[in-house]
PDB file of N, CA and C in Angstrom:
ATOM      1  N   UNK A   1      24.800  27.529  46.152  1.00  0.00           N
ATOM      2  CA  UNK A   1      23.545  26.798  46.149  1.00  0.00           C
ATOM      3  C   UNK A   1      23.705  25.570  47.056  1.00  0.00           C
ATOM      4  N   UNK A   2      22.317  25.428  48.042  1.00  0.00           N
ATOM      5  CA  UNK A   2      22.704  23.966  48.940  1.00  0.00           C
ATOM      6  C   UNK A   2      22.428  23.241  48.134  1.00  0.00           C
ATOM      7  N   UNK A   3      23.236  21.828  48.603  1.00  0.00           N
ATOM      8  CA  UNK A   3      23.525  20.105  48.265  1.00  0.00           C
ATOM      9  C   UNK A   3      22.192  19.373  48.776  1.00  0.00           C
ATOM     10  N   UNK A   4      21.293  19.232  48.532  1.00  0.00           N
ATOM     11  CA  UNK A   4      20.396  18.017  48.890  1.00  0.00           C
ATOM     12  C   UNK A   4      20.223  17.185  48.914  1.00  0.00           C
ATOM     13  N   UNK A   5      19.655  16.205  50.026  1.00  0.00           N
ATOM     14  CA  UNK A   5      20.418  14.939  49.770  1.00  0.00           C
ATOM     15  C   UNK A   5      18.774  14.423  48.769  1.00  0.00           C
ATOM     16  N   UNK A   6      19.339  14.672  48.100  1.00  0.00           N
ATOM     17  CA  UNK A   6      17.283  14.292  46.908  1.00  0.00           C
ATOM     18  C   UNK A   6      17.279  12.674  47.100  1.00  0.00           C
ATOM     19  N   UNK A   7      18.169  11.912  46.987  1.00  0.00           N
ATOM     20  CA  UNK A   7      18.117  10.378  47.436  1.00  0.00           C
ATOM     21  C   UNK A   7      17.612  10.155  48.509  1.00  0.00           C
ATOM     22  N   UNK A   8      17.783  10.761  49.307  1.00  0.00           N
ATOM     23  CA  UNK A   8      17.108  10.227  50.628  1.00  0.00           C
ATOM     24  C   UNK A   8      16.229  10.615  50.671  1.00  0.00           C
ATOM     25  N   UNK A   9      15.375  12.032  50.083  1.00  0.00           N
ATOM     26  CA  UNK A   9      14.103  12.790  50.027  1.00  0.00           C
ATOM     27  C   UNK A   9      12.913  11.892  49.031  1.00  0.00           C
ATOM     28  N   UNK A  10      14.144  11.630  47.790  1.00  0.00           N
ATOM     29  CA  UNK A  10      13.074  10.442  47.388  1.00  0.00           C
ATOM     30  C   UNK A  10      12.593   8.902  48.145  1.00  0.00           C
ATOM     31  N   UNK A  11      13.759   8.364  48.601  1.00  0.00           N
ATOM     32  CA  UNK A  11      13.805   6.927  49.081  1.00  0.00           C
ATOM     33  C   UNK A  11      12.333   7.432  50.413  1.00  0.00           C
ATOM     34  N   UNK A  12      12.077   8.623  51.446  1.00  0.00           N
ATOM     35  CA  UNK A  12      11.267   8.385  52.400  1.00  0.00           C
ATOM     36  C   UNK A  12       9.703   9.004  51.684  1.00  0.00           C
ATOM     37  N   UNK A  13       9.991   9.501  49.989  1.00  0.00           N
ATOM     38  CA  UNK A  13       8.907   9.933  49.953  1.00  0.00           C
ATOM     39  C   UNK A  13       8.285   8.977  49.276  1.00  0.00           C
ATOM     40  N   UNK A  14       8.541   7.541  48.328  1.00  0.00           N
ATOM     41  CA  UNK A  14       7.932   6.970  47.775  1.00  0.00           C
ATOM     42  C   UNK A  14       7.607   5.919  47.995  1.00  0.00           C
ATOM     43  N   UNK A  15       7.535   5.154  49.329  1.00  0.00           N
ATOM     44  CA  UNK A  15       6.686   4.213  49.567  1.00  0.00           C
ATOM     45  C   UNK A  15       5.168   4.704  50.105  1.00  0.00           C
ATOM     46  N   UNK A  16       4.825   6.088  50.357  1.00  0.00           N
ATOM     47  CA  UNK A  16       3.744   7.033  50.732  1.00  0.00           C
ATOM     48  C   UNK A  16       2.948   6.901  49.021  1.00  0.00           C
ATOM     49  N   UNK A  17       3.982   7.200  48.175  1.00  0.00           N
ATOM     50  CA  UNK A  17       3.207   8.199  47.201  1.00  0.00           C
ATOM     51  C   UNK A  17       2.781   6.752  46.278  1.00  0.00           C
ATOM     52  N   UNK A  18       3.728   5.983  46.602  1.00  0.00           N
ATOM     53  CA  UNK A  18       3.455   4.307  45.557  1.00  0.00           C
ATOM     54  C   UNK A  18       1.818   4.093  46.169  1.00  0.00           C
ATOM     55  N   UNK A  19       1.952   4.063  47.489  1.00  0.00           N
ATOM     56  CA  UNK A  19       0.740   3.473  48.651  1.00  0.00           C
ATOM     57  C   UNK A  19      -0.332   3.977  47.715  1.00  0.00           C
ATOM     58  N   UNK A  20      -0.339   5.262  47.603  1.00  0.00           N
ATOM     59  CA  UNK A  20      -1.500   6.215  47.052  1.00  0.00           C
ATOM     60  C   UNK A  20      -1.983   6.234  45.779  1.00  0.00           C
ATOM     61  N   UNK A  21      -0.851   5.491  44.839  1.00  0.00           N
ATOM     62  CA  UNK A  21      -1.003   4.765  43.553  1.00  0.00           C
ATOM     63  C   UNK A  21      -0.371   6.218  42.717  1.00  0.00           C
ATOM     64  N   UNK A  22       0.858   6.801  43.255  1.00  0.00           N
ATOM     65  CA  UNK A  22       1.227   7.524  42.539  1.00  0.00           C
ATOM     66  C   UNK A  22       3.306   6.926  41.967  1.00  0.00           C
ATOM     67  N   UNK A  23       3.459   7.924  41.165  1.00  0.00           N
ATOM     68  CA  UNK A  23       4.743   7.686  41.071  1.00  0.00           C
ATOM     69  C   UNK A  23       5.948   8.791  41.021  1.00  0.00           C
ATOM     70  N   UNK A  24       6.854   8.475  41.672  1.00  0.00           N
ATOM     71  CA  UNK A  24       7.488   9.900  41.598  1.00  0.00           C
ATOM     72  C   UNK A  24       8.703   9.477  40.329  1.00  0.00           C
ATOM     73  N   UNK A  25       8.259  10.335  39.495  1.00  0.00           N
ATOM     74  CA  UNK A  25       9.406  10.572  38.164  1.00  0.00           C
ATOM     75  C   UNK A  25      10.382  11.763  38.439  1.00  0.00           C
ATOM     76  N   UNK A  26      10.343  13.021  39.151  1.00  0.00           N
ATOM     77  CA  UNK A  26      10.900  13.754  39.388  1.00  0.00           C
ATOM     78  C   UNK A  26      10.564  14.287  40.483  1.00  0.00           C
ATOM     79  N   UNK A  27      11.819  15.161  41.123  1.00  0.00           N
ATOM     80  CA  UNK A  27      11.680  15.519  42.499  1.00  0.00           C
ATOM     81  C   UNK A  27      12.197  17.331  41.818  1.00  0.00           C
ATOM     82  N   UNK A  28      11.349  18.241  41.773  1.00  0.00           N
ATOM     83  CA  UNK A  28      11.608  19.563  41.714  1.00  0.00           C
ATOM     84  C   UNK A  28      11.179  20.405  42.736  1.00  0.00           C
ATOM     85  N   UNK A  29      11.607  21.371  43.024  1.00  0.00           N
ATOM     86  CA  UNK A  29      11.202  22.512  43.768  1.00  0.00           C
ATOM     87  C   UNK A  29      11.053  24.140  42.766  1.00  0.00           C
ATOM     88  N   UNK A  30       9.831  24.460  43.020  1.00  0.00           N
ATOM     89  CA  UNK A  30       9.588  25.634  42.091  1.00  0.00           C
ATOM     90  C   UNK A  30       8.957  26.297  42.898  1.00  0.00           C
ATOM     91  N   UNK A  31       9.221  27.916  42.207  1.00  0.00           N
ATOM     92  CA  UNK A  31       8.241  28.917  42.780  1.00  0.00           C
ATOM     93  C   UNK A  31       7.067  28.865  41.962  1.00  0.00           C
ATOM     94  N   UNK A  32       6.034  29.701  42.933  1.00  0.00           N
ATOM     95  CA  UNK A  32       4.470  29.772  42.294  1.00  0.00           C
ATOM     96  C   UNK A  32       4.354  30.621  41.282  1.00  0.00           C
ATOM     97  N   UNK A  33       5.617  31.323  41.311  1.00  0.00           N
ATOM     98  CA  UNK A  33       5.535  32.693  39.990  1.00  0.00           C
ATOM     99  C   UNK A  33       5.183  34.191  40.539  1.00  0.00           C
ATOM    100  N   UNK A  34       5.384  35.187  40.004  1.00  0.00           N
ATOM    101  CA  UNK A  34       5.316  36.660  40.108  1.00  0.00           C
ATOM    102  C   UNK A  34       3.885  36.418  40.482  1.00  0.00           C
ATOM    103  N   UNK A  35       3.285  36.108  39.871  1.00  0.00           N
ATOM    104  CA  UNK A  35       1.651  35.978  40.194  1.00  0.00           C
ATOM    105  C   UNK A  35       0.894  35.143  40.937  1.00  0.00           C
ATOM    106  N   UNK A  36       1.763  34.853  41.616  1.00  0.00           N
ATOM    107  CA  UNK A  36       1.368  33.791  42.600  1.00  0.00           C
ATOM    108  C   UNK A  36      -0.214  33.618  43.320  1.00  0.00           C
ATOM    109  N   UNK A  37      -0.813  32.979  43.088  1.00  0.00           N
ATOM    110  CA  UNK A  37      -2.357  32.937  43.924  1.00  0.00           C
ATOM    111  C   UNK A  37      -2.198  32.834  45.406  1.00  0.00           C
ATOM    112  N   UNK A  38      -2.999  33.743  45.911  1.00  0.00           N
ATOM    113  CA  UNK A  38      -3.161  33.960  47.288  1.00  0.00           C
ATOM    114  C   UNK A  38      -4.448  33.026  48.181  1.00  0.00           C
ATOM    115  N   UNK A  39      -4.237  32.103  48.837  1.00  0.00           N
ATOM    116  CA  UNK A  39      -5.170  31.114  48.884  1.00  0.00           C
ATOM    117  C   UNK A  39      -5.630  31.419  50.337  1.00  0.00           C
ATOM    118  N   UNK A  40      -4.731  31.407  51.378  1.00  0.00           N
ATOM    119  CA  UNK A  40      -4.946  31.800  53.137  1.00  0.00           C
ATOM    120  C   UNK A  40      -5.376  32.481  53.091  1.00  0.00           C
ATOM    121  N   UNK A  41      -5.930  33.463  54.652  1.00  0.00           N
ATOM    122  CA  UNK A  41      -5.681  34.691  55.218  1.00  0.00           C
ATOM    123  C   UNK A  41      -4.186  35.154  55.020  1.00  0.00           C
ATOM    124  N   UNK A  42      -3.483  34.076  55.842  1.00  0.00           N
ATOM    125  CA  UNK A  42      -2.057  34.253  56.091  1.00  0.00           C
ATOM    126  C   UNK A  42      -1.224  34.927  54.511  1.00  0.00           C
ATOM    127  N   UNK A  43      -2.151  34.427  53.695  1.00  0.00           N
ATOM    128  CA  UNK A  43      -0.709  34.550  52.306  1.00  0.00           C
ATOM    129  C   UNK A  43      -1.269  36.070  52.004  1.00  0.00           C
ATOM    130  N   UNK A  44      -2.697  36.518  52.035  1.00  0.00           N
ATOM    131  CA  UNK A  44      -2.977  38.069  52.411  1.00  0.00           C
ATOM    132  C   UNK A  44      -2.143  38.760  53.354  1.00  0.00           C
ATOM    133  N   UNK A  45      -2.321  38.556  54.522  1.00  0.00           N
ATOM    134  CA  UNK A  45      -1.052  39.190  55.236  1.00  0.00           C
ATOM    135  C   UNK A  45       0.620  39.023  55.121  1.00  0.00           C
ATOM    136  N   UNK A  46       0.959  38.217  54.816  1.00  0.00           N
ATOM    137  CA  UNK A  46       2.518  38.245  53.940  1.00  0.00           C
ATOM    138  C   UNK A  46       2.547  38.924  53.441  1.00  0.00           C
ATOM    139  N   UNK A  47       1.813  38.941  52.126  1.00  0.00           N
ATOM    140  CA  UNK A  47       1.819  40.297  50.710  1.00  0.00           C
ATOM    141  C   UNK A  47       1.051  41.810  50.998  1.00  0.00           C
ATOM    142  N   UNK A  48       0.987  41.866  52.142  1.00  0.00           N
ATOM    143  CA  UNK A  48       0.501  42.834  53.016  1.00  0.00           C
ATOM    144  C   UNK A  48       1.331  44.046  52.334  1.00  0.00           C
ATOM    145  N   UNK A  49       0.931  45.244  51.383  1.00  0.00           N
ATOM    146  CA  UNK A  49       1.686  46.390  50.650  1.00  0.00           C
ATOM    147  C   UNK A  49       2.205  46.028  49.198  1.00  0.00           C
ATOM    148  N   UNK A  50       1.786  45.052  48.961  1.00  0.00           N
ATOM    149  CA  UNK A  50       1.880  44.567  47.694  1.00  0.00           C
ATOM    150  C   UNK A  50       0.711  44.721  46.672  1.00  0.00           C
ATOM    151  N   UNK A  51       1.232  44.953  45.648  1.00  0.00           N
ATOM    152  CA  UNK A  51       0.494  44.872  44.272  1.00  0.00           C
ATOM    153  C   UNK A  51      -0.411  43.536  44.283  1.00  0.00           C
ATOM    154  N   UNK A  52      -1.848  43.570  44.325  1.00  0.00           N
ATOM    155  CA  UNK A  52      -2.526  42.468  44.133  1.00  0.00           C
ATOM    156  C   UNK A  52      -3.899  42.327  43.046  1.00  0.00           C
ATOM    157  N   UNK A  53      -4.170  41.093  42.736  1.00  0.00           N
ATOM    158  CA  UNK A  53      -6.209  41.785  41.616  1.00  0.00           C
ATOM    159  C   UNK A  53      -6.664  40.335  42.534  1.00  0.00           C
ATOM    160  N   UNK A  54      -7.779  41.161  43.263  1.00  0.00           N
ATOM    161  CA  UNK A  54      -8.577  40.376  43.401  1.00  0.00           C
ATOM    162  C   UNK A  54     -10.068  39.746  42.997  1.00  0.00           C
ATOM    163  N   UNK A  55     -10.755  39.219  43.003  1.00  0.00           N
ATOM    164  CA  UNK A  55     -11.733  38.905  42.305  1.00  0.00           C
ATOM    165  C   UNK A  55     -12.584  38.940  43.024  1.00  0.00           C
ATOM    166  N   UNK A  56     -13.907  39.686  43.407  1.00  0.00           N
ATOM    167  CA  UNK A  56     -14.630  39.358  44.292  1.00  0.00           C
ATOM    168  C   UNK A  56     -16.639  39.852  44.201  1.00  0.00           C
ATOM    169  N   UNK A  57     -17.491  39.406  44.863  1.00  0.00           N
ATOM    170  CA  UNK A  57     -18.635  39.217  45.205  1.00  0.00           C
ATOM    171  C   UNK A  57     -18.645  41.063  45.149  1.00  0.00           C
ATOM    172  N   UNK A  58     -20.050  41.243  44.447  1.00  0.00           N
ATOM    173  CA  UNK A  58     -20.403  42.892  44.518  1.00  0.00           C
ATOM    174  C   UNK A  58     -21.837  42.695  44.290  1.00  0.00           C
ATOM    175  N   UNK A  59     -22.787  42.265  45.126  1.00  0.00           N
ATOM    176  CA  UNK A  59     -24.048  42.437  44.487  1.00  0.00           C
ATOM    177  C   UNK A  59     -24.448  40.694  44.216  1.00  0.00           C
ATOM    178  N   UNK A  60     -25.082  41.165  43.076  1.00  0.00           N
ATOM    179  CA  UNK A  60     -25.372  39.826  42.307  1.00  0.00           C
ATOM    180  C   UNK A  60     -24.674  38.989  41.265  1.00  0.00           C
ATOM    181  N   UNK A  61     -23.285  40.443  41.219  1.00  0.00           N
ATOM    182  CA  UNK A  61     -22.465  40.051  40.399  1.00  0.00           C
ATOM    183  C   UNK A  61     -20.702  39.845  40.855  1.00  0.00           C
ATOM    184  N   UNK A  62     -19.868  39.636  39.966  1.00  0.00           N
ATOM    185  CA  UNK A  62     -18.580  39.811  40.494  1.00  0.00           C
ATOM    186  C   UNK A  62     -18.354  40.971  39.743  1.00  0.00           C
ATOM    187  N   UNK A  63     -16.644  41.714  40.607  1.00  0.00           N
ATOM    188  CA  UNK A  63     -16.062  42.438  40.113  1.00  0.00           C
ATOM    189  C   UNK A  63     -14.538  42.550  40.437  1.00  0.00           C
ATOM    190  N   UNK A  64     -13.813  42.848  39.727  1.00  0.00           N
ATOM    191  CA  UNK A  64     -12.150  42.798  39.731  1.00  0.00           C
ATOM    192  C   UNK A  64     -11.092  43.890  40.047  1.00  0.00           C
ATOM    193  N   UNK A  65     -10.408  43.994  41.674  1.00  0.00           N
ATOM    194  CA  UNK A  65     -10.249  45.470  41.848  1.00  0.00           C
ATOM    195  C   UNK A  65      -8.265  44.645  41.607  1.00  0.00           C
ATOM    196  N   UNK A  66      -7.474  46.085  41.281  1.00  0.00           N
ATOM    197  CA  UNK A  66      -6.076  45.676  41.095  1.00  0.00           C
ATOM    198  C   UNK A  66      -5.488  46.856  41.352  1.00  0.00           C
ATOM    199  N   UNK A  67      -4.726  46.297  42.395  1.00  0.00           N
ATOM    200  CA  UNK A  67      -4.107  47.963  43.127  1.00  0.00           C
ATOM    201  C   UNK A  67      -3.109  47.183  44.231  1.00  0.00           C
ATOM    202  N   UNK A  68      -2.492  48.261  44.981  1.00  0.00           N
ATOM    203  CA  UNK A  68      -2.201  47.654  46.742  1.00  0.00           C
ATOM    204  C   UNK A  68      -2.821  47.789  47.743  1.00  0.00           C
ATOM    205  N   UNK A  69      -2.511  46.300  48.437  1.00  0.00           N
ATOM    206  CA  UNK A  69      -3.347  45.845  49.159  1.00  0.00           C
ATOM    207  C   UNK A  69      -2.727  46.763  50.128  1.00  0.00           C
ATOM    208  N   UNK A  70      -3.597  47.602  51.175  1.00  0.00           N
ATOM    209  CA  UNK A  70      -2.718  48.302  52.484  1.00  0.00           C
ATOM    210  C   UNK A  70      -3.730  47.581  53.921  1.00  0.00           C
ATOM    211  N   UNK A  71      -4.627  46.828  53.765  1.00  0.00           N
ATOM    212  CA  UNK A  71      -4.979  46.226  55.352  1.00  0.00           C
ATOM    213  C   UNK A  71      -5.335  44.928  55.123  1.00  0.00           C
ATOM    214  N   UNK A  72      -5.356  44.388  55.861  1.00  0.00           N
ATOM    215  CA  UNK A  72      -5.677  42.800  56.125  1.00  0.00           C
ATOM    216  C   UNK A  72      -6.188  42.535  57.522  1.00  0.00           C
ATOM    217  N   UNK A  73      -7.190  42.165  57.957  1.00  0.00           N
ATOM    218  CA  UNK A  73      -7.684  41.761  59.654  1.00  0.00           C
ATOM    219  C   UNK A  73      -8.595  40.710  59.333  1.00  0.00           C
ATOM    220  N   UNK A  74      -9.381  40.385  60.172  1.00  0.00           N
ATOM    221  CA  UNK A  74     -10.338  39.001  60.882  1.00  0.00           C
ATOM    222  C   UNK A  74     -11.652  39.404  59.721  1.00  0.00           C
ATOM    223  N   UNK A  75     -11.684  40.996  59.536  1.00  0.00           N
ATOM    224  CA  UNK A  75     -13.111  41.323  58.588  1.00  0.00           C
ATOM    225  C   UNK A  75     -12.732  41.083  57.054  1.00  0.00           C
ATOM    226  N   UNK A  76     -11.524  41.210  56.483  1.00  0.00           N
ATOM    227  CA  UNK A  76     -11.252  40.874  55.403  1.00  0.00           C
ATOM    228  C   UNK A  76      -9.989  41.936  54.385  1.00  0.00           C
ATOM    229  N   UNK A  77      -9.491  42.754  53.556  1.00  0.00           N
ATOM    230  CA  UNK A  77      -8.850  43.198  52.937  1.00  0.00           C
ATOM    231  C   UNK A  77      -9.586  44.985  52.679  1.00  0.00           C
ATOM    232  N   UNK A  78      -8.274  45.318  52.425  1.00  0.00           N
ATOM    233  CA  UNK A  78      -8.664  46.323  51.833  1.00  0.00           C
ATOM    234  C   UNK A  78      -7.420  47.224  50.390  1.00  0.00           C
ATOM    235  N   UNK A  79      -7.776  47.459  49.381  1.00  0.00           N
ATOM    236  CA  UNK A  79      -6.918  47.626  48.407  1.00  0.00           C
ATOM    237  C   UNK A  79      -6.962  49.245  48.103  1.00  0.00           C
ATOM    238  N   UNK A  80      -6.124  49.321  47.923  1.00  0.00           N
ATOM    239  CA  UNK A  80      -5.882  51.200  47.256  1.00  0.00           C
ATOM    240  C   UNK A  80      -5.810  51.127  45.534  1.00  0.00           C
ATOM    241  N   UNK A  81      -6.628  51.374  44.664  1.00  0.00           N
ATOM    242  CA  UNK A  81      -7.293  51.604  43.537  1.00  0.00           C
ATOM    243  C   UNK A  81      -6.909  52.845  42.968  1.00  0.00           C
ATOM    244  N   UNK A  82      -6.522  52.495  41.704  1.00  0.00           N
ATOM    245  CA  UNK A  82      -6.249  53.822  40.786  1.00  0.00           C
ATOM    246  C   UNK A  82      -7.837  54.596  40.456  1.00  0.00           C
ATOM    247  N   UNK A  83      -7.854  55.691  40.940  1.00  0.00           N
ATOM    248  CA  UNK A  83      -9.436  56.415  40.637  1.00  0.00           C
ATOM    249  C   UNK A  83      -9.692  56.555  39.056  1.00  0.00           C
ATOM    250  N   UNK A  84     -10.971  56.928  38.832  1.00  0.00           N
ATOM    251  CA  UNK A  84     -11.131  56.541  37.679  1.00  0.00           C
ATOM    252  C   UNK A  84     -11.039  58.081  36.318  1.00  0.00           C
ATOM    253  N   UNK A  85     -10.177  57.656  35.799  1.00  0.00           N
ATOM    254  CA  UNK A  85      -9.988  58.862  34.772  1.00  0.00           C
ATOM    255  C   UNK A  85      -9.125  60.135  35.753  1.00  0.00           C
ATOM    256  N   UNK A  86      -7.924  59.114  36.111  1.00  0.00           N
ATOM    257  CA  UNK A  86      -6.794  60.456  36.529  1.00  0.00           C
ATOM    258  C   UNK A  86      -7.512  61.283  38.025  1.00  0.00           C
ATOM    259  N   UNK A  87      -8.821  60.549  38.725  1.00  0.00           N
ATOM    260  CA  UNK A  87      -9.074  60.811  39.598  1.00  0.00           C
ATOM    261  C   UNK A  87      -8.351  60.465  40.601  1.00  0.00           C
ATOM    262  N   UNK A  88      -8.504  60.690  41.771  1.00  0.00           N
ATOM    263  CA  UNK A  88      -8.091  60.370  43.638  1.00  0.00           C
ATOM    264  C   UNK A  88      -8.029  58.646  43.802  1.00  0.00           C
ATOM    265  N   UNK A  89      -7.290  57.825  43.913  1.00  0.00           N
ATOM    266  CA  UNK A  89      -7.277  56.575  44.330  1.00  0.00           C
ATOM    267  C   UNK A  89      -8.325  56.457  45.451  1.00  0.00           C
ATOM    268  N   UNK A  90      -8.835  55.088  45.205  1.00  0.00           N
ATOM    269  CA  UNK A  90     -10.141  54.988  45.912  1.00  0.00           C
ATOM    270  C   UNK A  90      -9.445  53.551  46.869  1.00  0.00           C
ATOM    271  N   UNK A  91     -10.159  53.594  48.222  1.00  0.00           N
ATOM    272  CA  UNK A  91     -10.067  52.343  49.237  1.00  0.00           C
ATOM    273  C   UNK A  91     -10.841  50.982  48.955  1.00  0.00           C
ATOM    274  N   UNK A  92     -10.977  50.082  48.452  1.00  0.00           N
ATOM    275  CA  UNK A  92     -12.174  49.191  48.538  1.00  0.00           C
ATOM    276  C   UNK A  92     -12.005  48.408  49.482  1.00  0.00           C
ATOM    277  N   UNK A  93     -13.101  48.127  50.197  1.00  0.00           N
ATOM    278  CA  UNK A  93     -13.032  47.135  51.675  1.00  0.00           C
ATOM    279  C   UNK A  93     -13.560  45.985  50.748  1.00  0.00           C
ATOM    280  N   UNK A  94     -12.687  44.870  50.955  1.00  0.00           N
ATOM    281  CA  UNK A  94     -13.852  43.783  50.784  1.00  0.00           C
ATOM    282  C   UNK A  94     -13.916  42.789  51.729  1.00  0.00           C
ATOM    283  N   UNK A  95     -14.612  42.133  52.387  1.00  0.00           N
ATOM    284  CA  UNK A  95     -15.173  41.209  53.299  1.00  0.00           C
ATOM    285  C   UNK A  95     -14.382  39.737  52.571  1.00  0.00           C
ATOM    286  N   UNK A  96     -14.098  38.734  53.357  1.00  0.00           N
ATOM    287  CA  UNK A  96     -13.288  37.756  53.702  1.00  0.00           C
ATOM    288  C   UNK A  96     -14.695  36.629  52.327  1.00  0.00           C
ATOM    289  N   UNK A  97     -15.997  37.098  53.458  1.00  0.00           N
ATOM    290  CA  UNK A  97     -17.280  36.083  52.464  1.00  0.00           C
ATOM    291  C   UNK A  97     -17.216  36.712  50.989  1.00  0.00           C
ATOM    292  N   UNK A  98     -16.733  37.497  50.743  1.00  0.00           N
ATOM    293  CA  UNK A  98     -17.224  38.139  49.333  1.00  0.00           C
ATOM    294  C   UNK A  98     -15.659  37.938  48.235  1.00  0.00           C
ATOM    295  N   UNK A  99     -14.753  37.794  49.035  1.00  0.00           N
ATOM    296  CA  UNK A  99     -13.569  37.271  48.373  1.00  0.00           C
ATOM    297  C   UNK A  99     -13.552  35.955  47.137  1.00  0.00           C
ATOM    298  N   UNK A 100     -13.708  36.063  45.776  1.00  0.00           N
ATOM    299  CA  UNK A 100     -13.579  35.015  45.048  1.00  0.00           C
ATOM    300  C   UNK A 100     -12.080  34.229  45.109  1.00  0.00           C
ATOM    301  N   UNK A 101     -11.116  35.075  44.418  1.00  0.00           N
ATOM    302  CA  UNK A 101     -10.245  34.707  44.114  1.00  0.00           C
ATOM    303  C   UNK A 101      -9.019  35.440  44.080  1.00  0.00           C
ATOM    304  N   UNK A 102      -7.829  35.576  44.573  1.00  0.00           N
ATOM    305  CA  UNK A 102      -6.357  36.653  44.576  1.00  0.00           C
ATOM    306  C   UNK A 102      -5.361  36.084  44.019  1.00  0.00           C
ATOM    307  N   UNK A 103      -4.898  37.146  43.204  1.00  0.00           N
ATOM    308  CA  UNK A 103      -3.374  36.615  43.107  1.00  0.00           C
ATOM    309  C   UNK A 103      -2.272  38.238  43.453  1.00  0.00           C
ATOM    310  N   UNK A 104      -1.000  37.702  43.704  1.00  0.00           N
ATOM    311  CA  UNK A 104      -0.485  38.712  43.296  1.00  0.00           C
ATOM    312  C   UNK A 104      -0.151  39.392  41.797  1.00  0.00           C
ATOM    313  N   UNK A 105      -0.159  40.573  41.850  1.00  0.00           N
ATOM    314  CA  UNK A 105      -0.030  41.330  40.311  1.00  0.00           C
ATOM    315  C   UNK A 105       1.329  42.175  40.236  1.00  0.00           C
ATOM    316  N   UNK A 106       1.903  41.499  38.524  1.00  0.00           N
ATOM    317  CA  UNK A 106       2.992  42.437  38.502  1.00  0.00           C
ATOM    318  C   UNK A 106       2.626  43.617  37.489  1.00  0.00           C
ATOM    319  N   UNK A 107       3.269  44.477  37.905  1.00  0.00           N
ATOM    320  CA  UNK A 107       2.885  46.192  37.205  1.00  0.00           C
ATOM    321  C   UNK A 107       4.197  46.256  35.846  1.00  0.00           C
ATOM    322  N   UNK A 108       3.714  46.176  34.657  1.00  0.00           N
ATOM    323  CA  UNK A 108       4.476  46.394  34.083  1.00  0.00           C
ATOM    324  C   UNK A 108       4.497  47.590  33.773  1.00  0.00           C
TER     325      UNK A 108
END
């Protein structure tokens, strides 16, 4: 495991964060978790073949697809879907504007 120098990471980060009327009590580094929320384009294309549920615009309403993601471009995503009742996996395109919310999903 690397040595950090966290003294010096703190000493240049807290005359910024004092300025701002904050305080630093601890200095951690963490992951976002198995389920990490997908916020970019970019963090869509990273997890590009990955297990994802996204949340998104259908109408007048929302709806929630959870599958793998297999495309990502400039028009928006597209996920591979378990069909329904032991049917054919289905494609859903969804558009970038109609995107609510992503995270990645773990399959237990």
């Amino acid at each position: 495991m690397p040595t950090w120098p966290i003294s010096s990471i703190k000493e240049l980060l807290e005359p910024t964060l004092n300025h701002m009327g904050y305080e630093l009590y601890e200095l951690e580094v963490s992951s976002p978790g198995a389920e990490r929320p997908l916020r970019a384009h970019n963090d869509y294309a990273r997890f590009n073949g990955r297990r994802v549920n996204i949340r998104y615009r259908s109408g007048e309403s929302e709806a929630v697809v959870e599958g793998q993601l297999i495309a990502v471009d400039g028009a928006g995503v597209a996920v591979q879907a378990p069909g329904a009742r032991g049917r054919a996996p289905v494609i859903i395109h969804i558009s970038w504007d109609d995107v609510v919310t992503g995270r990645l999903a773990v399959a237990i």
